[in-house]
Protein backbone atom coordinates (compact mmCIF):
# COMPACT_ATOMS: atom_id res chain seq x y z
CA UNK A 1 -243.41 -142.05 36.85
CA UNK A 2 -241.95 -142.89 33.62
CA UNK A 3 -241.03 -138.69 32.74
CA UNK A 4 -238.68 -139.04 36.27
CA UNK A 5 -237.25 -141.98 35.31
CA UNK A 6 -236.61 -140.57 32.23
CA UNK A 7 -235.23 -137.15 33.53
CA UNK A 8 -232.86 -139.26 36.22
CA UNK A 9 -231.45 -140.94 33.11
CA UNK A 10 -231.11 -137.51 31.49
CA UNK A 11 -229.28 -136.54 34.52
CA UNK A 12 -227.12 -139.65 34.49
CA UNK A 13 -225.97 -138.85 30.89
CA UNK A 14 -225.13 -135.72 31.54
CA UNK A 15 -222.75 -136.39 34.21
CA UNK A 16 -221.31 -138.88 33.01
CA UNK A 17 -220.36 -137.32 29.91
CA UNK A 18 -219.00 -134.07 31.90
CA UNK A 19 -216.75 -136.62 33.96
CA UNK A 20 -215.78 -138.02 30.38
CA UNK A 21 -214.99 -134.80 28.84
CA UNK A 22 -213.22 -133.82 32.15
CA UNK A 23 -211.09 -136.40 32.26
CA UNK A 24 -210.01 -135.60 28.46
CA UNK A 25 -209.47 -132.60 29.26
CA UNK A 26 -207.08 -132.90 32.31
CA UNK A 27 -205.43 -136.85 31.62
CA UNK A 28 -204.01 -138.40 35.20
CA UNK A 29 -201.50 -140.76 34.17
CA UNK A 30 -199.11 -142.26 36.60
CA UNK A 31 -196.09 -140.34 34.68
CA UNK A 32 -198.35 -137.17 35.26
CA UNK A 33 -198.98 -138.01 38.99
CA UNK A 34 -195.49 -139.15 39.85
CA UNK A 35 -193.56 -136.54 42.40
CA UNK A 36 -190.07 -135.80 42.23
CA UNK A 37 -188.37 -137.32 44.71
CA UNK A 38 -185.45 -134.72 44.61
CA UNK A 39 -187.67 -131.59 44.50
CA UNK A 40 -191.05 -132.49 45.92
CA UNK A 41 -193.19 -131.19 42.92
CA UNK A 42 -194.96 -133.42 41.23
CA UNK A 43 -194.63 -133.61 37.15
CA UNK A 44 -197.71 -131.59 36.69
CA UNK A 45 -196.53 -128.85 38.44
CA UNK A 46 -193.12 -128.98 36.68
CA UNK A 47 -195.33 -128.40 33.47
CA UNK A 48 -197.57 -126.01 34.87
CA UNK A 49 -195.65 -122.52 34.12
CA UNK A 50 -196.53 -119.43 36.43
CA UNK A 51 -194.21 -117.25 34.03
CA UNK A 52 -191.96 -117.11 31.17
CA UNK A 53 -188.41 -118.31 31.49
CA UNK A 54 -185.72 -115.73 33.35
CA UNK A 55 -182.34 -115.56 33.08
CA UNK A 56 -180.52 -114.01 36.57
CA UNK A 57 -177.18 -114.09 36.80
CA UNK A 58 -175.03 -113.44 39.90
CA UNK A 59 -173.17 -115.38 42.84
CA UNK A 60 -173.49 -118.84 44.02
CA UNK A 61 -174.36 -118.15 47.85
CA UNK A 62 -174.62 -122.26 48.74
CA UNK A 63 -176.04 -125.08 47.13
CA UNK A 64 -178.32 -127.89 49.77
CA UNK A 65 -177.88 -131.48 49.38
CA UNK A 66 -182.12 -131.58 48.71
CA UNK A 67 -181.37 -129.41 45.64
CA UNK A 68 -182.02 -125.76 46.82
CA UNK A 69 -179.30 -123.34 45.06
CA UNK A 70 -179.52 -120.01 46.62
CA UNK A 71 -178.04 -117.10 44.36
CA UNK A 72 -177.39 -113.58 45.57
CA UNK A 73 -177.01 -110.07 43.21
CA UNK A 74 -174.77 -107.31 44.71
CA UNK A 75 -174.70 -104.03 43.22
CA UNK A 76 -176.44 -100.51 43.27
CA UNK A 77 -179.72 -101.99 41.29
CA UNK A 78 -180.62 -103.91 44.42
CA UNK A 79 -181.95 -103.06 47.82
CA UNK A 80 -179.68 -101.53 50.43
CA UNK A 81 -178.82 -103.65 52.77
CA UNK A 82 -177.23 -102.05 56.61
CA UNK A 83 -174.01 -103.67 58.23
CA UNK A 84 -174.02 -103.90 62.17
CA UNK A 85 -170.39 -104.15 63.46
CA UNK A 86 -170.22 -105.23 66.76
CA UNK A 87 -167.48 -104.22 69.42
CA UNK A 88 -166.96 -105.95 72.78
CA UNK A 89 -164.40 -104.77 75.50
CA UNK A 90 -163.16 -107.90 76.88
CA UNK A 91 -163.66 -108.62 80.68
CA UNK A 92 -159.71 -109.22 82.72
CA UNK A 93 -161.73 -111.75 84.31
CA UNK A 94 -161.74 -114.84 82.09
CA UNK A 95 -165.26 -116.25 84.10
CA UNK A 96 -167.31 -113.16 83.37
CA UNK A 97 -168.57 -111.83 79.97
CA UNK A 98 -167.83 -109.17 78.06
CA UNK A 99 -168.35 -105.62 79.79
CA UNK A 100 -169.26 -103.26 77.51
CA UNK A 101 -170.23 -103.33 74.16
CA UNK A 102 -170.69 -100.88 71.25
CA UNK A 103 -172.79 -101.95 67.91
CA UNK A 104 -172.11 -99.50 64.78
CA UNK A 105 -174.13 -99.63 61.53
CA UNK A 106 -172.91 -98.35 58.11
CA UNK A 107 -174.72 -98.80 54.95
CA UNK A 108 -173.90 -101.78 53.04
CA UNK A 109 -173.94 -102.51 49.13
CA UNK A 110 -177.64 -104.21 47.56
CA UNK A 111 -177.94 -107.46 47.75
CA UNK A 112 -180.67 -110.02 47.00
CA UNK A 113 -180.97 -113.74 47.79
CA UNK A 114 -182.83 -115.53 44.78
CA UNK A 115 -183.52 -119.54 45.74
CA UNK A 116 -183.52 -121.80 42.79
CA UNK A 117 -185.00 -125.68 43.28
CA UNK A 118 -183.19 -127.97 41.15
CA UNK A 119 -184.44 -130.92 39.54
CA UNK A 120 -183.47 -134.51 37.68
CA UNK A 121 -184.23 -132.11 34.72
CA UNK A 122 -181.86 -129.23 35.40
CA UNK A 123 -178.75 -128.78 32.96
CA UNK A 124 -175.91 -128.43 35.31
CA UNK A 125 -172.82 -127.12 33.29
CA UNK A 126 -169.38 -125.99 35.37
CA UNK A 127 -167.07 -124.75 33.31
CA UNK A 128 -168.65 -125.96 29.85
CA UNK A 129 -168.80 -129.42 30.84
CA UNK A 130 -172.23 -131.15 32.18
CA UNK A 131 -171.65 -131.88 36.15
CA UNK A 132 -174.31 -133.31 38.58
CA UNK A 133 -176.01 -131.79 41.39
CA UNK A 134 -173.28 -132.76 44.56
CA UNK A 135 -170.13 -131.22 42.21
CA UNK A 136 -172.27 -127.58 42.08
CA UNK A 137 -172.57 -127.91 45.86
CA UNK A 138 -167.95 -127.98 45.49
CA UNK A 139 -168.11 -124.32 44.10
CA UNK A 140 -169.27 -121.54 46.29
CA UNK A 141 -168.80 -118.23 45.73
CA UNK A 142 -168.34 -118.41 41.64
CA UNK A 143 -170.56 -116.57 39.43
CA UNK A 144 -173.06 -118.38 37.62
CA UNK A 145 -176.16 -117.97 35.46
CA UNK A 146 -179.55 -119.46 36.02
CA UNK A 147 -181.90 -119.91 33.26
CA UNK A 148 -185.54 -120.39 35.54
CA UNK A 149 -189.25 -121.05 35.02
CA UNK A 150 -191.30 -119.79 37.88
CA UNK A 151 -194.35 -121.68 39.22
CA UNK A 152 -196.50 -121.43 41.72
CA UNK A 153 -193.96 -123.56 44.46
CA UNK A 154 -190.98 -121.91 43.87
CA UNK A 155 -187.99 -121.10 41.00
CA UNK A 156 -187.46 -124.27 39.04
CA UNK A 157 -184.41 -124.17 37.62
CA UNK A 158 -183.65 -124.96 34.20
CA UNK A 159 -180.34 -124.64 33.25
CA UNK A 160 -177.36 -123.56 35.87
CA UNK A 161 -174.23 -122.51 34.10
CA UNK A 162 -171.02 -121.80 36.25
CA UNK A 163 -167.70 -120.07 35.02
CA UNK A 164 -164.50 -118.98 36.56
């Protein structure tokens, strides 16, 4: 009787120091648990690289309220991408549709969409001065340069620098 008791306590040591040296090894601290309210990743995440830091550089496509910057690259390097032009003989009557149609395709230039998520911790520069999230969403269609960490939920972006 006494060698189980003594083996239980054995076993109670032993887990308790794992739990212990688990808990060193991974701290939980409310800073470490607290989520983003602006990106939805919490701060352990943010720290938790997937990769080394990118630099991409290219045109600002749009920019969403929530913090989502999508970026696209034209040029030969990237993927072909097909045009559809669409043709439609209008109908003399006004009531009916369209009647006849014709749809063309011609090869367009590469282009990739790259989405960025931007956080209270992203650099926003426009122009070499520091701006805030709602002025990036103001300039469409400018060229800009993203330096990026990317984790397992998405693209964080770093630094987002925008020139004319």
């Amino acid at each position: 009787m006494k060698s189980l008791q003594k083996a239980l306590q054995a076993s109670f040591a032993v887990l308790i120091l794992s739990g212990c040296a688990t808990s060193v090894a991974l701290p939980q601290t409310q800073s470490e648990s607290r989520i983003s309210a602006s990106s939805g990743a919490s701060s352990r995440d943010l720290r938790a690289g997937f990769g080394r830091p990118e630099t991409i550089s290219g045109t600002i496509s749009s920019v969403d309220e929530r913090g989502v910057l999508i970026l696209k690259r034209e040029g030969p390097s990237e993927p072909a991408t097909t045009q559809l032009t669409v043709s439609e003989t209008p109908n003399p009557d006004s009531a009916a549709p369209a009647r006849s149609g014709e749809v063309q395709t011609s090869p367009g230039p590469g282009q990739t969409d790259y989405t960025f998520r931007i956080t209270s911790s992203t650099q926003i520069q426009i122009n070499g001065q520091n701006k805030s999230v709602a002025d990036l969403a103001g300039v469409g269609n400018r060229r800009a340069t993203v330096r990026f960490i990317p984790r397992r939920s998405g693209n964080f972006a770093s630094s987002i620098e925008v020139r004319q």
